[in-house]
PDB file of N, CA and C in Angstrom:
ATOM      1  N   UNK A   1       7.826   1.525  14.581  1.00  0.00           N
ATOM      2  CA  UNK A   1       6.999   0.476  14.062  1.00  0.00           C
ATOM      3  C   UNK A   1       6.604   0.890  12.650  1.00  0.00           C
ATOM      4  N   UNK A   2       6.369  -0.215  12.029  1.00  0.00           N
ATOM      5  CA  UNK A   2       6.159   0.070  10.298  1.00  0.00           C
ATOM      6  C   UNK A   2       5.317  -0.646   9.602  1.00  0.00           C
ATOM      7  N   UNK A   3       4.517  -0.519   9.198  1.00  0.00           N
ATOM      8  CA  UNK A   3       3.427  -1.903   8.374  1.00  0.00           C
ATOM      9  C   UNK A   3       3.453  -1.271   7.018  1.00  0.00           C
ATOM     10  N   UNK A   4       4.081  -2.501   5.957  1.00  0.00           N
ATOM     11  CA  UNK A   4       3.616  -2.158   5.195  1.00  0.00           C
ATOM     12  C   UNK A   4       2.059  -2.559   4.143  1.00  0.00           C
ATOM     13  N   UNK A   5       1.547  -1.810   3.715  1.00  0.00           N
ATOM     14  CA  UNK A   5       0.253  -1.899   3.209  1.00  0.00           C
ATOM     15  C   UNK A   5       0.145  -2.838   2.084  1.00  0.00           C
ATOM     16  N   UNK A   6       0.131  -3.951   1.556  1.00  0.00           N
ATOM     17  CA  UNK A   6      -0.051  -4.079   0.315  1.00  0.00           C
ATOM     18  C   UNK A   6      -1.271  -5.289   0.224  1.00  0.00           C
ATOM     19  N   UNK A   7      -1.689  -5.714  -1.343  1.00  0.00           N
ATOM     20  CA  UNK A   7      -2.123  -6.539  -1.209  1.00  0.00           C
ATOM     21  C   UNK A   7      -1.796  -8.052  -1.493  1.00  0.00           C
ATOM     22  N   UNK A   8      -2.077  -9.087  -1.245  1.00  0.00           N
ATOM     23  CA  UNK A   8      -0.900 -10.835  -1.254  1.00  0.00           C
ATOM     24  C   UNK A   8      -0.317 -10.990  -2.478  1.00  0.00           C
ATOM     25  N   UNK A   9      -0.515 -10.054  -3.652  1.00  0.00           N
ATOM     26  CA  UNK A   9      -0.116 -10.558  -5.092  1.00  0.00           C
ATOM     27  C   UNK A   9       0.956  -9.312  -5.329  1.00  0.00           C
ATOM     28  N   UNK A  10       1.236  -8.751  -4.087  1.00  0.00           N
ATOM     29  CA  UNK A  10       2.445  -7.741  -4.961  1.00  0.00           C
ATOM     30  C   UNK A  10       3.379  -8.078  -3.456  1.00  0.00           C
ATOM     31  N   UNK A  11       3.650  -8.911  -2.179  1.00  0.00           N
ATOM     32  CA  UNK A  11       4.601  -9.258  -2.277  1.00  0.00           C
ATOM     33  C   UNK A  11       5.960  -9.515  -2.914  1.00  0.00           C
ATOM     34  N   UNK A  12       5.306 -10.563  -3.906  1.00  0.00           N
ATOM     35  CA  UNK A  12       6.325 -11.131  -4.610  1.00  0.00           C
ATOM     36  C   UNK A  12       5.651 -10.223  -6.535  1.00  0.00           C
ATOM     37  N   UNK A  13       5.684  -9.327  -7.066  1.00  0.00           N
ATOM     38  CA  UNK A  13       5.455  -9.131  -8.146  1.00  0.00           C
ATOM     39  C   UNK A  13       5.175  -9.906  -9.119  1.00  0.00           C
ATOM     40  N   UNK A  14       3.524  -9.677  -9.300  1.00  0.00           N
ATOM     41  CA  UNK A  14       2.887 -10.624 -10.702  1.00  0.00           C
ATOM     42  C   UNK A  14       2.611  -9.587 -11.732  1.00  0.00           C
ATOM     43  N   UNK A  15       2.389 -10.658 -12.971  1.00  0.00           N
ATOM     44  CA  UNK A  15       1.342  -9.500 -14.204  1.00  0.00           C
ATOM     45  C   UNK A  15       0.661  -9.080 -13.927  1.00  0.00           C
ATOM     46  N   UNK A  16       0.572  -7.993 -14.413  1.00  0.00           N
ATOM     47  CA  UNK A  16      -0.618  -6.727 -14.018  1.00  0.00           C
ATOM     48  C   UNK A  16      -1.531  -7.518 -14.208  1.00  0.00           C
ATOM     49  N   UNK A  17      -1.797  -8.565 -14.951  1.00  0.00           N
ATOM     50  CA  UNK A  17      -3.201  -9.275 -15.186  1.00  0.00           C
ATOM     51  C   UNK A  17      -3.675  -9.621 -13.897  1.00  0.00           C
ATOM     52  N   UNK A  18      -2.765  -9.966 -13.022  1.00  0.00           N
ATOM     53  CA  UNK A  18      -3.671 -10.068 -11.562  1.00  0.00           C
ATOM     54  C   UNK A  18      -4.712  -9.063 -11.027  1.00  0.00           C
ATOM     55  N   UNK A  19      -4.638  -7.852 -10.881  1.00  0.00           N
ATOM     56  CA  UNK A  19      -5.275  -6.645 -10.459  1.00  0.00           C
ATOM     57  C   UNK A  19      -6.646  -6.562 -10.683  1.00  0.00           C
ATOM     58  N   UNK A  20      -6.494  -7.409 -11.638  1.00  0.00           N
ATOM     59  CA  UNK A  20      -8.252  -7.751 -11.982  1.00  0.00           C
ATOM     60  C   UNK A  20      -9.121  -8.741 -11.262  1.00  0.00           C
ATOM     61  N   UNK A  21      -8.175  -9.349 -10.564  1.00  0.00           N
ATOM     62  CA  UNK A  21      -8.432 -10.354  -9.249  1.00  0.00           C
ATOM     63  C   UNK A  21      -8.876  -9.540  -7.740  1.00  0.00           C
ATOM     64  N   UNK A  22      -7.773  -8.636  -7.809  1.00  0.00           N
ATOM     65  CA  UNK A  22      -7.149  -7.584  -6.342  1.00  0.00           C
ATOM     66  C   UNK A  22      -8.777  -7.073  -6.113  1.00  0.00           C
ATOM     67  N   UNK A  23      -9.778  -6.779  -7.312  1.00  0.00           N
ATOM     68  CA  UNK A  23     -10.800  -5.741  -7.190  1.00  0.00           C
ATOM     69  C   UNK A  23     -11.516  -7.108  -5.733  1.00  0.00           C
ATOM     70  N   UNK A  24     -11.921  -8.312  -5.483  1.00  0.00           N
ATOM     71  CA  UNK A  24     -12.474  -9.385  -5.233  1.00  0.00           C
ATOM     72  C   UNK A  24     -11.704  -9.499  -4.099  1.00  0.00           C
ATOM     73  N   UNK A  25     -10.174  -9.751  -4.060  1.00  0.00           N
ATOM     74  CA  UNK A  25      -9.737 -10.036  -2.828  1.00  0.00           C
ATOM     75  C   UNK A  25      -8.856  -8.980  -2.204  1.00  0.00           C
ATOM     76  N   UNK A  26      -9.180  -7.505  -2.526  1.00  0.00           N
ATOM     77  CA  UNK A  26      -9.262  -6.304  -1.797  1.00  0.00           C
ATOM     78  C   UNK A  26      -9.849  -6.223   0.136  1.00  0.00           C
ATOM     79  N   UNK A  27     -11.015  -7.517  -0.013  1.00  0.00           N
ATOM     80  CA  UNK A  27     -11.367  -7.464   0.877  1.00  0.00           C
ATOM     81  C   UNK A  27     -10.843  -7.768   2.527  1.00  0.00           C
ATOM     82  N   UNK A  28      -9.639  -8.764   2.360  1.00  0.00           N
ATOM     83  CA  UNK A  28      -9.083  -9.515   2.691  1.00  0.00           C
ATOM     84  C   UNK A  28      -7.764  -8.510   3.241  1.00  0.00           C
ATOM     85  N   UNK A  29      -7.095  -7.757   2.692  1.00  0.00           N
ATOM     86  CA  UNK A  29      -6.497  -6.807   2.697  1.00  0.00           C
ATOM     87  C   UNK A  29      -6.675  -5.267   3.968  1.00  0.00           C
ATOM     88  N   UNK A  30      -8.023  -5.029   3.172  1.00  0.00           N
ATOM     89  CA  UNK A  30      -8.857  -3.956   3.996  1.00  0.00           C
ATOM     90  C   UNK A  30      -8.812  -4.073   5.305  1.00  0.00           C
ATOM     91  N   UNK A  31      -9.195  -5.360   5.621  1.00  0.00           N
ATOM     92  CA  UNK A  31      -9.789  -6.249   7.125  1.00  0.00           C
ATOM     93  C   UNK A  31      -8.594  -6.166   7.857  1.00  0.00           C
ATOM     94  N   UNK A  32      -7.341  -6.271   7.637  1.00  0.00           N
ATOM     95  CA  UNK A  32      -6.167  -6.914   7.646  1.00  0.00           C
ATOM     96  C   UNK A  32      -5.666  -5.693   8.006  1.00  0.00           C
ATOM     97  N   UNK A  33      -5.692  -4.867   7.832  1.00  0.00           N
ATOM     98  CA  UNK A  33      -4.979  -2.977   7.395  1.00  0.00           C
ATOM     99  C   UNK A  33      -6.344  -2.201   9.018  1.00  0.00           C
ATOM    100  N   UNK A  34      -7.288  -2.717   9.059  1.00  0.00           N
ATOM    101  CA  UNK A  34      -8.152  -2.407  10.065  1.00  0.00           C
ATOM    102  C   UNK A  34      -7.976  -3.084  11.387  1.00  0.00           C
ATOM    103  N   UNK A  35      -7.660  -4.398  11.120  1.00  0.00           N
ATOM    104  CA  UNK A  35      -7.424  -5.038  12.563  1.00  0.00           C
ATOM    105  C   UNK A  35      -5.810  -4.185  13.414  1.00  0.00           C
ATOM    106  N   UNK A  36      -5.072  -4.087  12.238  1.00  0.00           N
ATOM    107  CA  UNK A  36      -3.550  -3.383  12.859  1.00  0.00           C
ATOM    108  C   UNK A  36      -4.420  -2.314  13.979  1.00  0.00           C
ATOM    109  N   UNK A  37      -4.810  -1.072  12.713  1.00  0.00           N
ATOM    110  CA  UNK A  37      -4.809  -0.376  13.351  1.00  0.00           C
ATOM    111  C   UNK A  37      -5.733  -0.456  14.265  1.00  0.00           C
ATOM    112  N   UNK A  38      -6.970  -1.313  15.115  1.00  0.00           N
ATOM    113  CA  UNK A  38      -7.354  -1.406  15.753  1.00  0.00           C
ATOM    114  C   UNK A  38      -6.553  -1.617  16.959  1.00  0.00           C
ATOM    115  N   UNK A  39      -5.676  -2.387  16.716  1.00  0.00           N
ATOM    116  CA  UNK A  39      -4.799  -3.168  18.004  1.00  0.00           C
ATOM    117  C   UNK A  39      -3.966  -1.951  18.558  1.00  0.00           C
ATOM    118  N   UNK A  40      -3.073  -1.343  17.161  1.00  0.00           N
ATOM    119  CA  UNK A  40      -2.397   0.201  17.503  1.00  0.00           C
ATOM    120  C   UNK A  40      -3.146   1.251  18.484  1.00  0.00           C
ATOM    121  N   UNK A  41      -4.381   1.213  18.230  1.00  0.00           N
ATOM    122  CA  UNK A  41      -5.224   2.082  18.992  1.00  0.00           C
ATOM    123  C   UNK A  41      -5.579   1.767  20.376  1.00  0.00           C
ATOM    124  N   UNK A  42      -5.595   0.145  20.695  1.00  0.00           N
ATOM    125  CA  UNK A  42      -5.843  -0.062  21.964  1.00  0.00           C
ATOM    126  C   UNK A  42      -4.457  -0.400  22.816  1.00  0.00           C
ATOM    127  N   UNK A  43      -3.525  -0.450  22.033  1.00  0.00           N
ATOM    128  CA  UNK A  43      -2.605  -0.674  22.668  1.00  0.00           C
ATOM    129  C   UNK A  43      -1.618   0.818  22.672  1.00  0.00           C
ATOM    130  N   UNK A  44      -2.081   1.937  22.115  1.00  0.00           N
ATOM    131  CA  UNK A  44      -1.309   2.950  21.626  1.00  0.00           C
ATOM    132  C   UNK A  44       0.095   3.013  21.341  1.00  0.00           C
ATOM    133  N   UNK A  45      -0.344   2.162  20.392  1.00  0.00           N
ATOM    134  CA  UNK A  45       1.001   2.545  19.558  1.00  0.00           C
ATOM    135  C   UNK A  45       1.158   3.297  18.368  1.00  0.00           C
ATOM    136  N   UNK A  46       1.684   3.849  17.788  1.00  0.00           N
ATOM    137  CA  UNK A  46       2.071   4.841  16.588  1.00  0.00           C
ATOM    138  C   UNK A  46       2.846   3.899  15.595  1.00  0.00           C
ATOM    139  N   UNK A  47       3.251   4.526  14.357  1.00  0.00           N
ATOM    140  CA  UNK A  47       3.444   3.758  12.836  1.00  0.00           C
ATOM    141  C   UNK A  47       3.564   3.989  11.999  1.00  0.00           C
ATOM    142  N   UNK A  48       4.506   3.809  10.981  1.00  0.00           N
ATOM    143  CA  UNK A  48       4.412   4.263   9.866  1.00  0.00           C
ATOM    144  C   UNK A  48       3.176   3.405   8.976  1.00  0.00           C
ATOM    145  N   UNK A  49       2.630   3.972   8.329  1.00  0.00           N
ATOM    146  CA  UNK A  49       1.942   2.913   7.507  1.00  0.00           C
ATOM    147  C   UNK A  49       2.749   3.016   6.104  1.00  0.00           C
ATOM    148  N   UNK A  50       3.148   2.431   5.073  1.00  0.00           N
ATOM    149  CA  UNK A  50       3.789   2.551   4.011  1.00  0.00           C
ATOM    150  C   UNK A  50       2.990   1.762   2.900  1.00  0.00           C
ATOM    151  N   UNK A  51       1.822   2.616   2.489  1.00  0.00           N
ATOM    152  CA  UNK A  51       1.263   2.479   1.242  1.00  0.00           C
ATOM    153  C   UNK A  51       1.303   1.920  -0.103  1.00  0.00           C
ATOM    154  N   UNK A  52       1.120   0.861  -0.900  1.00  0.00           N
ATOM    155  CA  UNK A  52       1.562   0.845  -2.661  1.00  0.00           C
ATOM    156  C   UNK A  52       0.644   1.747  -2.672  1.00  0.00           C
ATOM    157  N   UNK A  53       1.354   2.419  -3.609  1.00  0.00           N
ATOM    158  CA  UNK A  53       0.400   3.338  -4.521  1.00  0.00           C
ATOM    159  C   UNK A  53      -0.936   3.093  -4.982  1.00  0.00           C
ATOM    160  N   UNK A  54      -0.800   1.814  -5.881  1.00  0.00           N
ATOM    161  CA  UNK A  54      -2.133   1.317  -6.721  1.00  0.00           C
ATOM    162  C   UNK A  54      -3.315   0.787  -5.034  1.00  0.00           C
ATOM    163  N   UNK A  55      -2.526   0.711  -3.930  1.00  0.00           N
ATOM    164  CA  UNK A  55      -3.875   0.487  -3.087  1.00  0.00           C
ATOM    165  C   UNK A  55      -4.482   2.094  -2.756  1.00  0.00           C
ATOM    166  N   UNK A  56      -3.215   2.839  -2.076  1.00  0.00           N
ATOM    167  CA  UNK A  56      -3.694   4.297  -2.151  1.00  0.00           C
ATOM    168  C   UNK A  56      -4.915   4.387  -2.973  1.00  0.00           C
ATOM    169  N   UNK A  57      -4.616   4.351  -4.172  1.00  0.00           N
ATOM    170  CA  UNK A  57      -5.219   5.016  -5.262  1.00  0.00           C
ATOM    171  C   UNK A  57      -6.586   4.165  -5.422  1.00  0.00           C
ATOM    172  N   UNK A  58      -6.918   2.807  -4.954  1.00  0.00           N
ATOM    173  CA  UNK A  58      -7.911   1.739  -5.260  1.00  0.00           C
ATOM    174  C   UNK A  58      -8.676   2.030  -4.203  1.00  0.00           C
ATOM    175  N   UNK A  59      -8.157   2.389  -3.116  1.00  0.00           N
ATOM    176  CA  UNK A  59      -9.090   2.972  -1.706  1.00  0.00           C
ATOM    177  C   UNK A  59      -8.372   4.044  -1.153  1.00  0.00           C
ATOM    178  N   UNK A  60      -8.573   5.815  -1.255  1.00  0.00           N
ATOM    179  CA  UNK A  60      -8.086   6.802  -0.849  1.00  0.00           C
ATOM    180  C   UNK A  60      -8.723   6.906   0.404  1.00  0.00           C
ATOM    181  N   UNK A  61      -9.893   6.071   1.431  1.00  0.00           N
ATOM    182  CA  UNK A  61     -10.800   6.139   2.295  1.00  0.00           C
ATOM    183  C   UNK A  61      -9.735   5.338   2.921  1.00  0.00           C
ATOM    184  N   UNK A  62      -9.666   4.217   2.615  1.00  0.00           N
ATOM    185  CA  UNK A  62      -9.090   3.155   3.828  1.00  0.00           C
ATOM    186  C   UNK A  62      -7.217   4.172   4.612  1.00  0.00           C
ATOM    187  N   UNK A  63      -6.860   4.468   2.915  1.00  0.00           N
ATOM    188  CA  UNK A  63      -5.468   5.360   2.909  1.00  0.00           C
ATOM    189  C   UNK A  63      -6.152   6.743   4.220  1.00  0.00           C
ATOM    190  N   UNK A  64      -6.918   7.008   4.359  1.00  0.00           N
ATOM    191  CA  UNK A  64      -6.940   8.242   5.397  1.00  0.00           C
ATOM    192  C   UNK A  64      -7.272   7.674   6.644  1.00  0.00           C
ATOM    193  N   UNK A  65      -8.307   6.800   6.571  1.00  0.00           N
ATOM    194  CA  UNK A  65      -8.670   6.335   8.159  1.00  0.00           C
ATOM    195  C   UNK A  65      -7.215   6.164   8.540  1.00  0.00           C
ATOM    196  N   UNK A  66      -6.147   5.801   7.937  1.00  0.00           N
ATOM    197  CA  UNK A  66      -4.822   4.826   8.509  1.00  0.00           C
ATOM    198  C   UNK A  66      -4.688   6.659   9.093  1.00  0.00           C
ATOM    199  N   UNK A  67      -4.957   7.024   8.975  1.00  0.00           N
ATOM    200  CA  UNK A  67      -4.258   8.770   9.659  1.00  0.00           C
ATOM    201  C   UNK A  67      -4.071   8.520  11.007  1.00  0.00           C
ATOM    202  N   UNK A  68      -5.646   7.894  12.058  1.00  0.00           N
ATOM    203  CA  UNK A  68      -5.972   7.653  12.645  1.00  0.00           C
ATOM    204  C   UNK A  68      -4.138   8.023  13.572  1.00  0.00           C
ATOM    205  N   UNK A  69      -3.725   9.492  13.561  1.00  0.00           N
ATOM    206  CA  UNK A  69      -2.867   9.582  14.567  1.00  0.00           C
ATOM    207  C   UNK A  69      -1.046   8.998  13.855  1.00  0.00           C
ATOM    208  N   UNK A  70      -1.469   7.973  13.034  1.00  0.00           N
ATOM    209  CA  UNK A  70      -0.157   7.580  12.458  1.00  0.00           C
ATOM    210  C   UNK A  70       0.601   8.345  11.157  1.00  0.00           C
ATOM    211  N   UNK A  71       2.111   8.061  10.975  1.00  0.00           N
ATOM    212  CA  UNK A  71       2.733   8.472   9.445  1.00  0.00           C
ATOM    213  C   UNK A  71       1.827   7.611   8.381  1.00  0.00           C
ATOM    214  N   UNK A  72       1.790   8.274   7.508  1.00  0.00           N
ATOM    215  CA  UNK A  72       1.671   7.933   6.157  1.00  0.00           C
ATOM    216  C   UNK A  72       2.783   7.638   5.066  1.00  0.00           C
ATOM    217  N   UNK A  73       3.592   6.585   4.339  1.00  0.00           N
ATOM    218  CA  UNK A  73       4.463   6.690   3.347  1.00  0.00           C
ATOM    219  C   UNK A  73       3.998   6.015   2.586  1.00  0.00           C
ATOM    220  N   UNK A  74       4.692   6.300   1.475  1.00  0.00           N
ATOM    221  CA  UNK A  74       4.447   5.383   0.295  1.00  0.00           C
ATOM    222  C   UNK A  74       5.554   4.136   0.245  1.00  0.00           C
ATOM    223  N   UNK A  75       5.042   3.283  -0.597  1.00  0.00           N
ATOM    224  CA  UNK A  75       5.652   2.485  -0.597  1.00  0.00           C
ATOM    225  C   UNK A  75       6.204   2.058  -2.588  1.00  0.00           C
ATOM    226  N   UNK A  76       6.177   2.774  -3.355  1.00  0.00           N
ATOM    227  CA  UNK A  76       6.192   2.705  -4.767  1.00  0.00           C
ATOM    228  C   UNK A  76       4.501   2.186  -5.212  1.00  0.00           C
ATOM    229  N   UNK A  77       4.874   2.780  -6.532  1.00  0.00           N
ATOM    230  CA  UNK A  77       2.778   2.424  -6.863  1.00  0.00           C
ATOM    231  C   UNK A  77       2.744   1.177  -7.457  1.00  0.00           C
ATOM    232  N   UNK A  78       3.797   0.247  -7.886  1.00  0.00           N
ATOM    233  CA  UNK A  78       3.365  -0.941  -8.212  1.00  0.00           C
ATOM    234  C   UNK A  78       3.905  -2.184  -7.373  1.00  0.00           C
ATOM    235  N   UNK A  79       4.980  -1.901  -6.380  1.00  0.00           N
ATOM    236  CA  UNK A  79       5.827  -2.549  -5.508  1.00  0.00           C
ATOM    237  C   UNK A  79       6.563  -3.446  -6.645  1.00  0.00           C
ATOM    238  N   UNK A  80       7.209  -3.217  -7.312  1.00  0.00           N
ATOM    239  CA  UNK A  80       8.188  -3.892  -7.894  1.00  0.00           C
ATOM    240  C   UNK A  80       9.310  -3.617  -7.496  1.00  0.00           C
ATOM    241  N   UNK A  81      10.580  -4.337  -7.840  1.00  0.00           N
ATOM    242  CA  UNK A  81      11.747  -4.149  -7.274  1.00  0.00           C
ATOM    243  C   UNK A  81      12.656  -3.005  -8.308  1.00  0.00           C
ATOM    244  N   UNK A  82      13.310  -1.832  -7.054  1.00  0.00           N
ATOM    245  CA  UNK A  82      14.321  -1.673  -7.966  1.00  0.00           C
ATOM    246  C   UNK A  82      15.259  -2.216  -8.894  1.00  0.00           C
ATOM    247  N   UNK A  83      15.916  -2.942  -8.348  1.00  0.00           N
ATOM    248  CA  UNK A  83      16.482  -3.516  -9.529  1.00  0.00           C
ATOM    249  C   UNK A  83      16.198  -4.075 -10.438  1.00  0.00           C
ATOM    250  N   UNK A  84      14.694  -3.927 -10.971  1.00  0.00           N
ATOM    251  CA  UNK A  84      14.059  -4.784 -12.062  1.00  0.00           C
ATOM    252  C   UNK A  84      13.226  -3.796 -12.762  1.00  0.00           C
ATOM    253  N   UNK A  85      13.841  -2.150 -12.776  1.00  0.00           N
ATOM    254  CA  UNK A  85      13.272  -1.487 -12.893  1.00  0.00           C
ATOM    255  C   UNK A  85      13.987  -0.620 -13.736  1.00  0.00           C
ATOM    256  N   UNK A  86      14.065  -0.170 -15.047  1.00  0.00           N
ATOM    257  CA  UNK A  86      15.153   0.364 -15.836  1.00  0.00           C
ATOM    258  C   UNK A  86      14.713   2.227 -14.864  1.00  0.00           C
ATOM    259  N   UNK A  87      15.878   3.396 -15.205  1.00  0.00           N
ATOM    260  CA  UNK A  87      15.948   4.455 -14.642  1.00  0.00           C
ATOM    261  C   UNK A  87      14.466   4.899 -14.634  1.00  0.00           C
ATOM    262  N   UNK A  88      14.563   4.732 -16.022  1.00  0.00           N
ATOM    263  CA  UNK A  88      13.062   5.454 -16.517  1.00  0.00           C
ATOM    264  C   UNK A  88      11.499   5.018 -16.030  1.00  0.00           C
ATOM    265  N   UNK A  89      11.457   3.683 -15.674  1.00  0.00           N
ATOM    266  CA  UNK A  89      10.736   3.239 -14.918  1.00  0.00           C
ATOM    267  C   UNK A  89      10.514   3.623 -13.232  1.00  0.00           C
ATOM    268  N   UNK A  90      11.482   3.428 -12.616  1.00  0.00           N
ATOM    269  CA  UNK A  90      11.697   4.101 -11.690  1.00  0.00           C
ATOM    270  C   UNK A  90      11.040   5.525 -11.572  1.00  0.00           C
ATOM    271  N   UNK A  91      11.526   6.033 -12.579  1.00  0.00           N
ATOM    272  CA  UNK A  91      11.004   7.601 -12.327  1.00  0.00           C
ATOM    273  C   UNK A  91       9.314   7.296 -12.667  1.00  0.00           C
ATOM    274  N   UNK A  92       9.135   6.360 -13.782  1.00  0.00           N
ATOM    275  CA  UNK A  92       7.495   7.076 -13.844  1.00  0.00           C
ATOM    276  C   UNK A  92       6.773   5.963 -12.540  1.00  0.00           C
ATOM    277  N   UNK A  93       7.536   5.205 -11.594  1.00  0.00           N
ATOM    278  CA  UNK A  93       6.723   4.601 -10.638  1.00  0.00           C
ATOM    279  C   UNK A  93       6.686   5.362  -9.656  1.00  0.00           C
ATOM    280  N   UNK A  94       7.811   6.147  -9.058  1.00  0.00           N
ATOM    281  CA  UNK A  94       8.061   7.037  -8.179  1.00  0.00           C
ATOM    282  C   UNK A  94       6.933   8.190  -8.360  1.00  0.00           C
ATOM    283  N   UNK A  95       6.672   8.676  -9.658  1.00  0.00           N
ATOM    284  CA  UNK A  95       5.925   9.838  -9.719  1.00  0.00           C
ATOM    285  C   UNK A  95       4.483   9.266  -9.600  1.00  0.00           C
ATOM    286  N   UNK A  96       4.302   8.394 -10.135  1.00  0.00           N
ATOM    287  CA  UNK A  96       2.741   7.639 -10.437  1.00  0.00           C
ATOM    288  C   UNK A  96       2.441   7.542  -8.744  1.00  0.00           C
ATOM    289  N   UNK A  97       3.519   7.403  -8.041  1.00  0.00           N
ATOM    290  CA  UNK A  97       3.295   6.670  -6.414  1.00  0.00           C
ATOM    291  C   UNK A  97       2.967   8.042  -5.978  1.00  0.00           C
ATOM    292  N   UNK A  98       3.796   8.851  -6.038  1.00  0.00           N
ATOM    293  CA  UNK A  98       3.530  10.298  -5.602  1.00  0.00           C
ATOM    294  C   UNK A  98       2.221  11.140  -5.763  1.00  0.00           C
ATOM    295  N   UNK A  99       1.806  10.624  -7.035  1.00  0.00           N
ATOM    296  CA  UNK A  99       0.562  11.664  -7.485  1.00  0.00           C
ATOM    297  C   UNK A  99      -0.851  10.669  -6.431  1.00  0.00           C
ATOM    298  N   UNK A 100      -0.374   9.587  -6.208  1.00  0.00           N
ATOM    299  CA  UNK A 100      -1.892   8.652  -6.003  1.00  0.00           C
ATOM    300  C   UNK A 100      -1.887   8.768  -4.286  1.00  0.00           C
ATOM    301  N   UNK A 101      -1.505   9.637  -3.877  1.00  0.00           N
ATOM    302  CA  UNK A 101      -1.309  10.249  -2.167  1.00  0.00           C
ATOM    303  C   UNK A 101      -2.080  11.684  -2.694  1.00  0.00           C
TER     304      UNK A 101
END
């Protein structure tokens, strides 16, 4: 089983200008990332959880409760697509994702 973590505006990749929104409807997200693992817990099940980075990094609290017994991965720190991602990008999203764990 696998959930990934993100919040509704990096589905599909917007301008960073959104993020300034994410701080407001973070909440929505949180709730959402708590009910899983509530259900996981009564139903015992296990999970990867697979992280964006920029949420990691926006809540490192919510990122540990998910421990609660389950994997932790990342999921890239801005969820954009590889292929829309020159080498070099890649590398500094990969590392940016890495450091915010």
């Amino acid at each position: 089983m696998s959930v990934d973590v993100e919040d509704y505006f990096m589905v599909r990749p917007l301008p960073v200008l959104f993020l300034g929104a994410a701080g407001r409807n973070g909440r929505a997200c949180r709730a959402n990332t708590e009910r899983v693992l509530d259900l996981f817990d009564r139903y015992q099940v296990k999970a990867t959880f697979f992280f964006v980075g920029w949420i990691a990094t926006s809540s490192p609290s919510r990122a540990r409760r998910s421990c609660r017994g389950h994997e932790l991965a990342c999921h890239s720190y801005w969820h954009r697509t590889v292929y829309s991602l020159t080498p070099q990008e890649f590398r500094s999203d990969t590392r940016d994702a890495g450091s915010s764990h």
